[in-house]
N, C-alpha and C. Protein backbone atom coordinates (compact mmCIF):
# COMPACT_ATOMS: atom_id res chain seq x y z
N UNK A 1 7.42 -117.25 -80.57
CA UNK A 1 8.04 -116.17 -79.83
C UNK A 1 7.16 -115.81 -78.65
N UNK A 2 7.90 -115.87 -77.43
CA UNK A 2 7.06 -115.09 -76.53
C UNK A 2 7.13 -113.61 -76.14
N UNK A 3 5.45 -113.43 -75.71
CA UNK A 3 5.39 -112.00 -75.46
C UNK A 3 5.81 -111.55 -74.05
N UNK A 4 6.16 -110.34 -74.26
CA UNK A 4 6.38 -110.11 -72.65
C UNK A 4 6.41 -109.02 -72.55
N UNK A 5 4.97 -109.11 -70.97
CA UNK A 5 4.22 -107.78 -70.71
C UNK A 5 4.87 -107.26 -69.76
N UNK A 6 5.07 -106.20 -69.86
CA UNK A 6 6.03 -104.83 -68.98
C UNK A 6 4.54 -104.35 -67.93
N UNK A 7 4.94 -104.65 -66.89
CA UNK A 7 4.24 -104.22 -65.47
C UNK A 7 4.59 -102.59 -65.84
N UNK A 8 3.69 -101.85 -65.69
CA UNK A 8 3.58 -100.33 -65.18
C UNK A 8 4.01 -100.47 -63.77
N UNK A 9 4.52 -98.56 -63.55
CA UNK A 9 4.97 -98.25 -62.02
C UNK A 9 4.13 -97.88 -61.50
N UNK A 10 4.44 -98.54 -60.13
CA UNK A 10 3.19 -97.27 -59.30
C UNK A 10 4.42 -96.93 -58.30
N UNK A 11 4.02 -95.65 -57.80
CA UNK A 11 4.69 -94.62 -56.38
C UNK A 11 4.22 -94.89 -55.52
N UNK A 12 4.87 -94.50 -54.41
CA UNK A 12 4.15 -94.03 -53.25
C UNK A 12 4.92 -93.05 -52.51
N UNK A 13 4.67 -91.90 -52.24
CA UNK A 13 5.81 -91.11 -51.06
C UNK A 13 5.03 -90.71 -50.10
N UNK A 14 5.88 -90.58 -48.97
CA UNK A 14 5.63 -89.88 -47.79
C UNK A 14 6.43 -88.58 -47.11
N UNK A 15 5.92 -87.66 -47.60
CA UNK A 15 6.76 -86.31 -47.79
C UNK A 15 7.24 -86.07 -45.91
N UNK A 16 8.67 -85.89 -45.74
CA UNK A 16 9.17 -85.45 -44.63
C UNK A 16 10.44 -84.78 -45.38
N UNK A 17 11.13 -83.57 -43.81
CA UNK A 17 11.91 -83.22 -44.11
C UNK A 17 13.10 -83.93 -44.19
N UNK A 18 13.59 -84.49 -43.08
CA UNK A 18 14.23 -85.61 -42.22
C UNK A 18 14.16 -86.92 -42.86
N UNK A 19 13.01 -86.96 -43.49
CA UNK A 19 13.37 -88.95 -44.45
C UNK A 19 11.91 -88.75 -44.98
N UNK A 20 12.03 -88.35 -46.32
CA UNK A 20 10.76 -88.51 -47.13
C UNK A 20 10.57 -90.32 -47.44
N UNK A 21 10.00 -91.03 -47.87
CA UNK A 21 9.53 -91.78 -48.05
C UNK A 21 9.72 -92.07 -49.52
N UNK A 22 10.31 -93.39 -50.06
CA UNK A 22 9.64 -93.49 -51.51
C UNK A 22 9.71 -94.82 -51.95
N UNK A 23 8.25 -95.34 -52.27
CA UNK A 23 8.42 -96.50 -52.62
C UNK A 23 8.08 -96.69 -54.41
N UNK A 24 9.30 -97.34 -54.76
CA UNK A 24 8.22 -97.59 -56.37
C UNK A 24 8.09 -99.38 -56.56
N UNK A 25 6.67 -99.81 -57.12
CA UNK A 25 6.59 -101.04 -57.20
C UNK A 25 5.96 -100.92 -58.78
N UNK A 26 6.60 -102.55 -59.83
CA UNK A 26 6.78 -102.41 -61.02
C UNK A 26 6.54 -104.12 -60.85
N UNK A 27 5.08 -104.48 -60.89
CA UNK A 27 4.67 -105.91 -60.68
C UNK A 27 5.05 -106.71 -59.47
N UNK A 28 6.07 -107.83 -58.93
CA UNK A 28 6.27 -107.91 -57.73
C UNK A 28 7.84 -107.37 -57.11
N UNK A 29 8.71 -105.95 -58.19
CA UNK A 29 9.34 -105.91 -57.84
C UNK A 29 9.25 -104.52 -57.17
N UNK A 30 9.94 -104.37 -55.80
CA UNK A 30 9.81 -103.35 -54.82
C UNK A 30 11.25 -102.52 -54.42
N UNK A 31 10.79 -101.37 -55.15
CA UNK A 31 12.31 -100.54 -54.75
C UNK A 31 11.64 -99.52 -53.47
N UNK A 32 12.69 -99.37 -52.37
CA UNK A 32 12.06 -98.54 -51.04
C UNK A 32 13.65 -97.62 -50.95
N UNK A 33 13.22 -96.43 -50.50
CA UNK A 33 14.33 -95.95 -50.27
C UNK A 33 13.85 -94.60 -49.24
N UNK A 34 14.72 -94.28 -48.37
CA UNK A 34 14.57 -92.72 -47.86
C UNK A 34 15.25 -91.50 -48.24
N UNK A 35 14.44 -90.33 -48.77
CA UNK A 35 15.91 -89.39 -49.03
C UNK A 35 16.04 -88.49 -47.68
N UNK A 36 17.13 -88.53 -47.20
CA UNK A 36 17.25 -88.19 -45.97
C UNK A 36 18.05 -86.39 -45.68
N UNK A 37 17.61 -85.76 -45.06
CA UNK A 37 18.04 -84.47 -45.14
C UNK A 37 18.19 -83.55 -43.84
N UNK A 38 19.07 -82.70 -43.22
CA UNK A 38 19.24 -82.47 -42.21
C UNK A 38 18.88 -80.67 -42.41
N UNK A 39 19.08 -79.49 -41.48
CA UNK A 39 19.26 -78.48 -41.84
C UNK A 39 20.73 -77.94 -42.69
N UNK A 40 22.01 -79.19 -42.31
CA UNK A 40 22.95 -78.47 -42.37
C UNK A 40 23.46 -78.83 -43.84
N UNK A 41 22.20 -80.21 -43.95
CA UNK A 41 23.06 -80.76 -45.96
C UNK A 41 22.48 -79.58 -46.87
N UNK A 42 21.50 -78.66 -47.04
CA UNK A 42 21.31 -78.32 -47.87
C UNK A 42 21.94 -76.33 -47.52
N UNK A 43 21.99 -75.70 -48.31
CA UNK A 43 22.15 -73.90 -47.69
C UNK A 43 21.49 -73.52 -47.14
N UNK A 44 19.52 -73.44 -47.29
CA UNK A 44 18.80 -73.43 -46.54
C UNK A 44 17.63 -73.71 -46.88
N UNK A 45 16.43 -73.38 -45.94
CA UNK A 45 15.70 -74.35 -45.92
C UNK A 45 14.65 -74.26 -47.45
N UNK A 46 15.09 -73.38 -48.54
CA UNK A 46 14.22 -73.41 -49.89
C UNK A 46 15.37 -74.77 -50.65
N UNK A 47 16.74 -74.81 -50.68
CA UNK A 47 17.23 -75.20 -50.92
C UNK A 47 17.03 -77.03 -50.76
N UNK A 48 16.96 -77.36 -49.13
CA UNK A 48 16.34 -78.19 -48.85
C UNK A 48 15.04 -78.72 -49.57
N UNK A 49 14.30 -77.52 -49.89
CA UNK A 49 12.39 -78.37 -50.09
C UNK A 49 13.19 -78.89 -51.53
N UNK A 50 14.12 -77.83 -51.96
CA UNK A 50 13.99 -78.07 -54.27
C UNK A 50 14.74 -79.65 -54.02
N UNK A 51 15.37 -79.73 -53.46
CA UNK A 51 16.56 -81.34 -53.43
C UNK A 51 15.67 -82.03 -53.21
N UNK A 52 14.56 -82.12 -52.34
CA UNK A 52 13.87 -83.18 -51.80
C UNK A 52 13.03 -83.36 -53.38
N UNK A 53 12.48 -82.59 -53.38
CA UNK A 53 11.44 -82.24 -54.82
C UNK A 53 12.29 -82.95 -55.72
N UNK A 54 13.53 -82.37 -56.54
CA UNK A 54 14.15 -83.07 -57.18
C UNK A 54 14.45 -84.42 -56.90
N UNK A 55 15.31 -84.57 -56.07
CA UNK A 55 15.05 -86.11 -55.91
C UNK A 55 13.86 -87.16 -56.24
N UNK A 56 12.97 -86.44 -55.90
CA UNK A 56 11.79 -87.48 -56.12
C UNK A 56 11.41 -87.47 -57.55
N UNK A 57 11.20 -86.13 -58.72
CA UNK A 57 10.85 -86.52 -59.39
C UNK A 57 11.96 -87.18 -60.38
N UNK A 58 12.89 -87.01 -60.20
CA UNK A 58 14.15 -88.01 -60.67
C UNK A 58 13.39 -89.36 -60.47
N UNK A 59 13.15 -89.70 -59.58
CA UNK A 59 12.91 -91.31 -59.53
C UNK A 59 11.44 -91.45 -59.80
N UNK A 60 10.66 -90.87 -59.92
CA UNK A 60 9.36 -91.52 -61.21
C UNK A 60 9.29 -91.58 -61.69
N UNK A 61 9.21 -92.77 -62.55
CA UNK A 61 9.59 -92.76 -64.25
C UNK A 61 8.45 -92.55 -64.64
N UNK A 62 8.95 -91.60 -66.27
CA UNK A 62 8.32 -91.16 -67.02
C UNK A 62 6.96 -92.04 -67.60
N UNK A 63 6.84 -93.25 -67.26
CA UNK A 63 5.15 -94.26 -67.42
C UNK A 63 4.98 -94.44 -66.29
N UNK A 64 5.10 -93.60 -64.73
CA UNK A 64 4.21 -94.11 -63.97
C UNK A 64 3.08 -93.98 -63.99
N UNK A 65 1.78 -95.15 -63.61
CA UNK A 65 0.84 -95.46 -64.33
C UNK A 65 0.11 -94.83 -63.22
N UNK A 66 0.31 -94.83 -61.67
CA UNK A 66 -0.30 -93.95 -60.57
C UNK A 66 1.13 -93.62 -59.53
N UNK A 67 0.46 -92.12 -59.08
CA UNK A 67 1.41 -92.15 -57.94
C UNK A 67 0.17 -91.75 -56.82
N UNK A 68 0.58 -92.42 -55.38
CA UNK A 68 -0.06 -91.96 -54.32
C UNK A 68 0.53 -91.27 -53.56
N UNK A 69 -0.15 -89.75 -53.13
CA UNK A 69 1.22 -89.03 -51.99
C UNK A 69 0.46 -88.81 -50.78
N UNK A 70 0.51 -88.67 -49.30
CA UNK A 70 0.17 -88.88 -48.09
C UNK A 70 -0.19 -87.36 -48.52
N UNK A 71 -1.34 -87.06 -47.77
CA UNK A 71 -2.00 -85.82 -47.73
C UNK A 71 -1.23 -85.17 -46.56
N UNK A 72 -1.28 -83.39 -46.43
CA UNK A 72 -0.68 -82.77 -45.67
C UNK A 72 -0.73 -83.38 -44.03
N UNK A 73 0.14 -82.67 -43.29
CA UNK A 73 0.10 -82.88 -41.75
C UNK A 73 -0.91 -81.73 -41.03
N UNK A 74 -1.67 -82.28 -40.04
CA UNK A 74 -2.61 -81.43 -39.34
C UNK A 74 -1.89 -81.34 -38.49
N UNK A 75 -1.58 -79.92 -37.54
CA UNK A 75 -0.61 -80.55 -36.33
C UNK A 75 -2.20 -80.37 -35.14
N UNK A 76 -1.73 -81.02 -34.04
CA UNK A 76 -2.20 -81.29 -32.94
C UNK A 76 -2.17 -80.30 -32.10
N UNK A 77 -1.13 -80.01 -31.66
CA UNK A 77 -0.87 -78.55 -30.99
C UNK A 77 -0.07 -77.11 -31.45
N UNK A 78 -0.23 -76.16 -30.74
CA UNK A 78 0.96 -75.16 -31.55
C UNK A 78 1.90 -74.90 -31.67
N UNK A 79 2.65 -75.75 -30.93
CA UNK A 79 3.93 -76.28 -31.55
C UNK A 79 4.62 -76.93 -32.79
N UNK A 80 3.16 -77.41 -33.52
CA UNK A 80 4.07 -78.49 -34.51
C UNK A 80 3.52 -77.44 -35.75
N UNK A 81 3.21 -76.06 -35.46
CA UNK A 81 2.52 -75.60 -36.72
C UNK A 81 3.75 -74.95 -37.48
N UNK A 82 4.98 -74.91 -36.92
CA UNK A 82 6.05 -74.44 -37.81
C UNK A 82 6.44 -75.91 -38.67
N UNK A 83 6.22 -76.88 -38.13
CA UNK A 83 6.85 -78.08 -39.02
C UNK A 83 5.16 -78.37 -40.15
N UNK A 84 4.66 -78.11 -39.49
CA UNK A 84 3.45 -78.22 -40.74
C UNK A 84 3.43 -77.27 -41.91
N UNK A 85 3.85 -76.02 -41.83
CA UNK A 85 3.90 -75.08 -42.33
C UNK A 85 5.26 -75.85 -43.60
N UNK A 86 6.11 -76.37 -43.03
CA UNK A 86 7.26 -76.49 -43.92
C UNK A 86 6.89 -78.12 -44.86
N UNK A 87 5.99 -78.58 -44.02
CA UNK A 87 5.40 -79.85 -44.99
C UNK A 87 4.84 -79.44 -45.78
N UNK A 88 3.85 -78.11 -45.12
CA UNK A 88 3.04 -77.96 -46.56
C UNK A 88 4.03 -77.33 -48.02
N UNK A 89 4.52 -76.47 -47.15
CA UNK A 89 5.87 -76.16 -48.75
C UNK A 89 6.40 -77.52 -49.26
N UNK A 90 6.71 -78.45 -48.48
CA UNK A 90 7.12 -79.61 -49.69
C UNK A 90 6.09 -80.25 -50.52
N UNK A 91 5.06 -80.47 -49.54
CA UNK A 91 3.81 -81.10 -50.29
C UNK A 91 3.34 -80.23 -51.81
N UNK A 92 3.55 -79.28 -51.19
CA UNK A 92 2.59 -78.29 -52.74
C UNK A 92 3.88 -77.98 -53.65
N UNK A 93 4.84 -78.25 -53.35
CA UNK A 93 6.35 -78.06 -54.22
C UNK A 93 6.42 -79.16 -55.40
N UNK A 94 6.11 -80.35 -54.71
CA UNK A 94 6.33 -81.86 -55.02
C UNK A 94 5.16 -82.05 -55.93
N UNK A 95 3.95 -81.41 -55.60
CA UNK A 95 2.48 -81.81 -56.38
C UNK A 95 2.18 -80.97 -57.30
N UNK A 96 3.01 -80.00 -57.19
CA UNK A 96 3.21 -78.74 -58.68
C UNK A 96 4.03 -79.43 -59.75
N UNK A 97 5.17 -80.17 -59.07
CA UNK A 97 6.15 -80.30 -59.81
C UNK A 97 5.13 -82.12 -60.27
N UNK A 98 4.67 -82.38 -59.99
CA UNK A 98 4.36 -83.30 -60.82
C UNK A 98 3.42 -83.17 -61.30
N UNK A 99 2.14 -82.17 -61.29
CA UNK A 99 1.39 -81.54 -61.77
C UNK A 99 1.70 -81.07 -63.22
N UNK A 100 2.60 -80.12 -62.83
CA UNK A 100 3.53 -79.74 -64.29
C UNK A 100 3.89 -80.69 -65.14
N UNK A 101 4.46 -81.75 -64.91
CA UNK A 101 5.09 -83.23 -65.47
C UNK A 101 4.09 -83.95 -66.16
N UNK A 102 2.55 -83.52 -65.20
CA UNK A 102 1.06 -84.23 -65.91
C UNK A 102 1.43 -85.88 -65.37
N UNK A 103 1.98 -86.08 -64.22
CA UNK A 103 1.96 -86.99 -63.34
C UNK A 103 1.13 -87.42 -62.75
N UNK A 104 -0.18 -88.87 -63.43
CA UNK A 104 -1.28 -88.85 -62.08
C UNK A 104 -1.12 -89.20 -60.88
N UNK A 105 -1.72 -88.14 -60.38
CA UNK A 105 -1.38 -89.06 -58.30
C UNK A 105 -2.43 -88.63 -58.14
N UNK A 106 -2.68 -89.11 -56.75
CA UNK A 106 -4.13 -88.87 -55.69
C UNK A 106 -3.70 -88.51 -54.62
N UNK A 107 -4.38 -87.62 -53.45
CA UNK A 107 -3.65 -87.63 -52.35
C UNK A 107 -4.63 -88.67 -51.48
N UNK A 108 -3.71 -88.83 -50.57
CA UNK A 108 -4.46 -89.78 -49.44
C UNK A 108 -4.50 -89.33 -48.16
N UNK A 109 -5.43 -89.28 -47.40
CA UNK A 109 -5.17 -89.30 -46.33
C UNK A 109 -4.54 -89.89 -45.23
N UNK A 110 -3.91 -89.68 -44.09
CA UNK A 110 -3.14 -90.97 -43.52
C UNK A 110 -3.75 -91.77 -42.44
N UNK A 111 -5.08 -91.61 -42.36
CA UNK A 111 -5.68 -92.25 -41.63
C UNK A 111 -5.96 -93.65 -42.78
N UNK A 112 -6.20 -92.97 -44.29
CA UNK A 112 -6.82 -94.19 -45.04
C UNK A 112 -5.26 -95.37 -45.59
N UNK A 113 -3.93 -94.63 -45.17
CA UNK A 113 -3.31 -95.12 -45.59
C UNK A 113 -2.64 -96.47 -44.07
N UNK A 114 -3.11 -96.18 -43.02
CA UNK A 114 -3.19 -97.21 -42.08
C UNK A 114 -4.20 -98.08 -42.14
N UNK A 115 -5.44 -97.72 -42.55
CA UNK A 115 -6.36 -98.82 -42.95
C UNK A 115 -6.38 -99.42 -43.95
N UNK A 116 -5.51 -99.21 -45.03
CA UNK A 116 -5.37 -99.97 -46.17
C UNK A 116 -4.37 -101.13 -45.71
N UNK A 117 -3.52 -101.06 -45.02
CA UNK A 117 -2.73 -102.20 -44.11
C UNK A 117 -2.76 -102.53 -43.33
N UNK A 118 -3.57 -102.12 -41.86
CA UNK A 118 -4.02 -102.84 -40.57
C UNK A 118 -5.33 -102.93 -40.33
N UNK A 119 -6.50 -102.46 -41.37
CA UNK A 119 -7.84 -102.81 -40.99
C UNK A 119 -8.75 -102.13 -40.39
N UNK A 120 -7.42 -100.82 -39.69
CA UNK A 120 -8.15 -99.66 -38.75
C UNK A 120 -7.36 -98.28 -39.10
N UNK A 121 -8.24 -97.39 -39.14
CA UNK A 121 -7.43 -96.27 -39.48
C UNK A 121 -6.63 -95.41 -38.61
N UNK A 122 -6.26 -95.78 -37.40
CA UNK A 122 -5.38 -95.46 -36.31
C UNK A 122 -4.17 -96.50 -35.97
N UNK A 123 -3.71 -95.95 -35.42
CA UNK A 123 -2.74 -97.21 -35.32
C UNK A 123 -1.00 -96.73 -34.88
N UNK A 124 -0.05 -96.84 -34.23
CA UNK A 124 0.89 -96.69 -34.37
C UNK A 124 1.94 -96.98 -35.69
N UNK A 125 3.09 -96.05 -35.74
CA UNK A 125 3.77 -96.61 -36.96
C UNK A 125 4.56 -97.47 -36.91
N UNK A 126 4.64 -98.13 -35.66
CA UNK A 126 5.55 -99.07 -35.67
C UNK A 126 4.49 -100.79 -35.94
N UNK A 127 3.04 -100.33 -35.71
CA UNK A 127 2.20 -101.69 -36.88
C UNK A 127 2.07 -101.41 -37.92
N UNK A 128 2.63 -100.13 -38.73
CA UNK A 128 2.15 -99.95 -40.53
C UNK A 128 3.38 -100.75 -40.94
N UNK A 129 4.42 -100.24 -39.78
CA UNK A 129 6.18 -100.97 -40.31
C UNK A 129 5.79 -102.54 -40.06
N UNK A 130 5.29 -103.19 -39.18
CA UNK A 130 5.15 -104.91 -39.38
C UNK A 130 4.05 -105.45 -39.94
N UNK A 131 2.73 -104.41 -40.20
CA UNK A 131 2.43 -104.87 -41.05
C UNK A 131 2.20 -105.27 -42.49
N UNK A 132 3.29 -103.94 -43.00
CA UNK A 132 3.92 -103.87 -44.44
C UNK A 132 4.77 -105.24 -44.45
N UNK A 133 5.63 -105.51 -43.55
CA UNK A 133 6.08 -107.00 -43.83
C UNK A 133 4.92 -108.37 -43.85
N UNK A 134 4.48 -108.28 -43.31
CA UNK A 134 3.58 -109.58 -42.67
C UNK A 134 2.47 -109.61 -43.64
N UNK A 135 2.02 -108.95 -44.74
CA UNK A 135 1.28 -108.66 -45.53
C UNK A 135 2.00 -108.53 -46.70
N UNK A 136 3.13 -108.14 -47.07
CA UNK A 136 3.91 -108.27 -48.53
C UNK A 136 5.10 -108.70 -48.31
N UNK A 137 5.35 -108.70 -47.39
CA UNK A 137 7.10 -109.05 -47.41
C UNK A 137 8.18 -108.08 -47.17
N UNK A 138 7.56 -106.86 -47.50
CA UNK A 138 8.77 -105.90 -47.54
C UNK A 138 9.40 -105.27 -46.38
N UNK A 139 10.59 -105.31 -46.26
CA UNK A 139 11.27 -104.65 -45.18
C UNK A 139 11.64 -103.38 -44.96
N UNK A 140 10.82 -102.25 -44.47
CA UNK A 140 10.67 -101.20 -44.51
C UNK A 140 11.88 -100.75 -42.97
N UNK A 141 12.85 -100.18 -43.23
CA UNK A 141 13.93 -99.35 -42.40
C UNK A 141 13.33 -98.64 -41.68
N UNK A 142 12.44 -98.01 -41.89
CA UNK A 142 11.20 -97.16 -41.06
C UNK A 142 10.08 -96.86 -41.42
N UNK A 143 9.14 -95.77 -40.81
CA UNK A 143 8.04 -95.60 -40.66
C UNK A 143 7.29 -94.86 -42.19
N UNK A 144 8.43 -94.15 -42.65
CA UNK A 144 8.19 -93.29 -44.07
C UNK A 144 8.27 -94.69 -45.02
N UNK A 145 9.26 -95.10 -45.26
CA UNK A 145 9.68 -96.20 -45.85
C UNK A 145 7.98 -97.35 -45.75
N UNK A 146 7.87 -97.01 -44.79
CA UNK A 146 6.59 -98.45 -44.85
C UNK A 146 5.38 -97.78 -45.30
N UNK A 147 4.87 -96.31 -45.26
CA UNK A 147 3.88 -95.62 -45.81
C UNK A 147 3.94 -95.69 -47.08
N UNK A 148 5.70 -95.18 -47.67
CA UNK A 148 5.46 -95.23 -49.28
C UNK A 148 5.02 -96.51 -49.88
N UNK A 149 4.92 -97.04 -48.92
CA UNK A 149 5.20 -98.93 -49.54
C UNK A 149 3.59 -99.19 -49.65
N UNK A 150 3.02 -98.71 -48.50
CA UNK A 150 1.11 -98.80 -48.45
C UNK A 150 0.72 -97.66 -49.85
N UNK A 151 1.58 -96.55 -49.85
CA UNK A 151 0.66 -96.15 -51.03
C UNK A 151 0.88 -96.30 -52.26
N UNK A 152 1.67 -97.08 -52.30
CA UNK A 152 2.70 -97.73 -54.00
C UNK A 152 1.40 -98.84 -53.91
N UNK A 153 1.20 -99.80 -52.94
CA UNK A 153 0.28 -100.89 -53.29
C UNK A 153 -1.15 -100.49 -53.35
N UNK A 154 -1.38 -99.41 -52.47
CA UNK A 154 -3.06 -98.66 -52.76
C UNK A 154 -2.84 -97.88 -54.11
N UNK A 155 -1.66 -97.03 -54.46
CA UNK A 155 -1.63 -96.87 -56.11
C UNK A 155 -2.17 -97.93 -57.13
N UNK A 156 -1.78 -98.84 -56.89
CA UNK A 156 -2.02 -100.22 -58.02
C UNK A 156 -3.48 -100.48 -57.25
N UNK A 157 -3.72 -100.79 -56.30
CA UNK A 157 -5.16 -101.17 -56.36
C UNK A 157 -6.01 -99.89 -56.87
N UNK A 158 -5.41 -98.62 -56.55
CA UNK A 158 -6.69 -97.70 -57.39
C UNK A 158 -6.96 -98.28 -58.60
N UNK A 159 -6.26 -98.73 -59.63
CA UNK A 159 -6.00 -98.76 -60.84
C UNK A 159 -6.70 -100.01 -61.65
N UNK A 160 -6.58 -101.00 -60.86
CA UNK A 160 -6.61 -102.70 -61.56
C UNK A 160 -7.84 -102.94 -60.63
N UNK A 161 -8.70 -103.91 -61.21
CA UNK A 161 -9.56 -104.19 -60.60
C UNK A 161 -9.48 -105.15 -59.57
N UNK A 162 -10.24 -104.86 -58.61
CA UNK A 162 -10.32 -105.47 -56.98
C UNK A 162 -10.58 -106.59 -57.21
N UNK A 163 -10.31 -107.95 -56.46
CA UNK A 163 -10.61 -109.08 -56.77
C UNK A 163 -11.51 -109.12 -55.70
N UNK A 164 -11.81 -111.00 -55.18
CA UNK A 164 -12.66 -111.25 -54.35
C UNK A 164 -11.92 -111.51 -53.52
N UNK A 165 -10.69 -111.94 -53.46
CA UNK A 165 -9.67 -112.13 -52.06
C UNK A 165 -9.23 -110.77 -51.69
N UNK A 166 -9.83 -109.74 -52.47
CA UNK A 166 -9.41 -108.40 -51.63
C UNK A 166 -9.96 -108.11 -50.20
N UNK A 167 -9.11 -107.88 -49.82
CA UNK A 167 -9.91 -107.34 -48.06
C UNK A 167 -10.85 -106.65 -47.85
N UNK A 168 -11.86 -106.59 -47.23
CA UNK A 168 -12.63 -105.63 -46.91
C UNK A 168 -12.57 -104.29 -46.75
N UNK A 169 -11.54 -104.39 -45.94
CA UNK A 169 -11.44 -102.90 -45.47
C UNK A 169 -10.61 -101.88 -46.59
N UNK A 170 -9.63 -103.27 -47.17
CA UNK A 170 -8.94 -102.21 -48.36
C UNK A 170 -10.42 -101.99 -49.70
N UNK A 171 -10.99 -102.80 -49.83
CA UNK A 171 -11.95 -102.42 -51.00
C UNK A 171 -12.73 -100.71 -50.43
N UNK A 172 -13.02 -100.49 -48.78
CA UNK A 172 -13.46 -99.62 -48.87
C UNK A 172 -12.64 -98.37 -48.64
N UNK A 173 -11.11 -98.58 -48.38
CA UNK A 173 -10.25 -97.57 -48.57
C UNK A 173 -10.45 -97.07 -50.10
N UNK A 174 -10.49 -98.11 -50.95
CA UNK A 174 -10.01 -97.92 -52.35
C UNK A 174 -11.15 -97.15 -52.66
N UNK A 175 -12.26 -97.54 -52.37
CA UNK A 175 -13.63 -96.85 -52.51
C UNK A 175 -13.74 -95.25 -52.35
N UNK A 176 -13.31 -95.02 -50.68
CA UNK A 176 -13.58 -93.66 -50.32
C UNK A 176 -12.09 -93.07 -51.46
N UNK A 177 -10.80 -93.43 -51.43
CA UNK A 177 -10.15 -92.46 -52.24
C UNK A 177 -10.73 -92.40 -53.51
N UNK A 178 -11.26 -93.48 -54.31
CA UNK A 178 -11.43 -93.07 -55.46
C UNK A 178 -12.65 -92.12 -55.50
N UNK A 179 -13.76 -91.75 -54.76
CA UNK A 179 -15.00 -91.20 -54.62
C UNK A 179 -14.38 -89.78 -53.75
N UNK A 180 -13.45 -89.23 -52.89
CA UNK A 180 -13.70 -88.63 -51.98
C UNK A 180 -12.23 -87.52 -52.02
N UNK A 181 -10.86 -88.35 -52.40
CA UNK A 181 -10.16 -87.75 -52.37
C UNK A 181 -9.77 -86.93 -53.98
N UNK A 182 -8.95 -86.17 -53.30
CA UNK A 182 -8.35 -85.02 -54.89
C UNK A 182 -7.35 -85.86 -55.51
N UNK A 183 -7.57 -85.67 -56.81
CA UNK A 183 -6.81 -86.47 -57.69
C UNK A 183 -6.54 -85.46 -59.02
N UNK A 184 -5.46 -85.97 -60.14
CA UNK A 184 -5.03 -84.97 -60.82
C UNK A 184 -4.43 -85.85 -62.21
N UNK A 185 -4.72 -85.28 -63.21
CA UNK A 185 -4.33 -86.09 -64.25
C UNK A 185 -4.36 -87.99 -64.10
N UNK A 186 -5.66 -87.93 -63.86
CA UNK A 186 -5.97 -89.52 -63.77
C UNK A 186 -6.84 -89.71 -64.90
N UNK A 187 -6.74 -90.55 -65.53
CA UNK A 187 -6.94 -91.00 -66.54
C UNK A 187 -8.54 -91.50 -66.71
N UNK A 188 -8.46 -92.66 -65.53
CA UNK A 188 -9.63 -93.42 -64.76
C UNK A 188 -10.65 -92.57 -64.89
N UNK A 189 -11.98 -93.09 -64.97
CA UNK A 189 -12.75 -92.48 -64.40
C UNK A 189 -13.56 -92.82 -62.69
N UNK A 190 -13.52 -94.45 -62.81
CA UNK A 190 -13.62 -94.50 -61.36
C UNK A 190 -15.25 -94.21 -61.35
N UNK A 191 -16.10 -94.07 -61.87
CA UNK A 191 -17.43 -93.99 -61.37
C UNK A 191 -18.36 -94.97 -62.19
């Protein structure tokens, strides 16, 4: 009789209002999706954060083994501090609610989540989107879509040990999150 080993999930999201991000990968199979939201689909905008929230934790299954979520938005100028303000309500909505659930995730930063796929931690999103293909294959619809996809695969590398064909630069992404960033019901110890 043969045995047969069940791959654990890993996550990845990229919290927006407009197209959150969500990737789940379960060995080499890759589900990507956006949940997409306007002002006028939901009543208003608390209504909006709970759907987004819900949605997502609907789709992590109950053995995901890591989830990775993009750390808050800094804005640049003072203009973008009303849309930061409303990320941060999803972000801390989404990380309660899986907090509560006893869901491990880590947050990441998004500088470390461009260097885990192009080598440099800057970068436009239109090289995280070709280089999520050109590096796994996957065809990311957009820019959220290709983040969840970097932190579904930096999820699993937190987790499993680094080989020697690992990249450089991802061994020291994997490094600084596991040493530097906040993490929550992780199992790992990582030191």
């Amino acid at each position: 009789m043969e045995t047969v080993v069940l791959e654990l999930p890993y996550v990845g999201l990229d919290l927006s209002l407009t197209g959150t991000g969500y990737c789940l990968k379960q060995g080499n199979s890759i589900t990507i999706d956006t949940i997409k939201t306007t002002p006028k689909t939901c009543d208003n905008d608390l209504a909006r954060l709970i759907h987004i929230r819900n949605e997502l934790m609907r789709r992590i299954p109950v053995n995901v083994k890591m989830v990775c979520i993009e750390d808050f938005f800094t804005p640049q100028n003072p203009f973008q501090i009303g849309a930061a303000i409303s990320l941060a309500m999803l972000g801390a909505s989404v990380r309660i609610a899986m907090y509560e659930r006893k869901v491990p995730f880590v947050v990441v930063a998004p500088s470390q989540i461009k260097k885990f796929v192009t080598g440099k931690g800057v970068g436009q999103k239109s090289i995280v989107v070709r280089e999520v293909f050109r590096r796994w294959g996957v065809e990311a619809k957009d820019d959220n879509q290709a983040d969840a996809t970097v932190l579904a695969y930096l999820a699993e590398a937190l987790v499993n040990p680094l080989t020697e064909e690992t990249p450089k630069f991802q061994v020291e992404v994997v490094e600084t999150v596991r040493e530097e960033r906040p993490r929550y019901h992780v199992k790992e110890s990582w030191a």
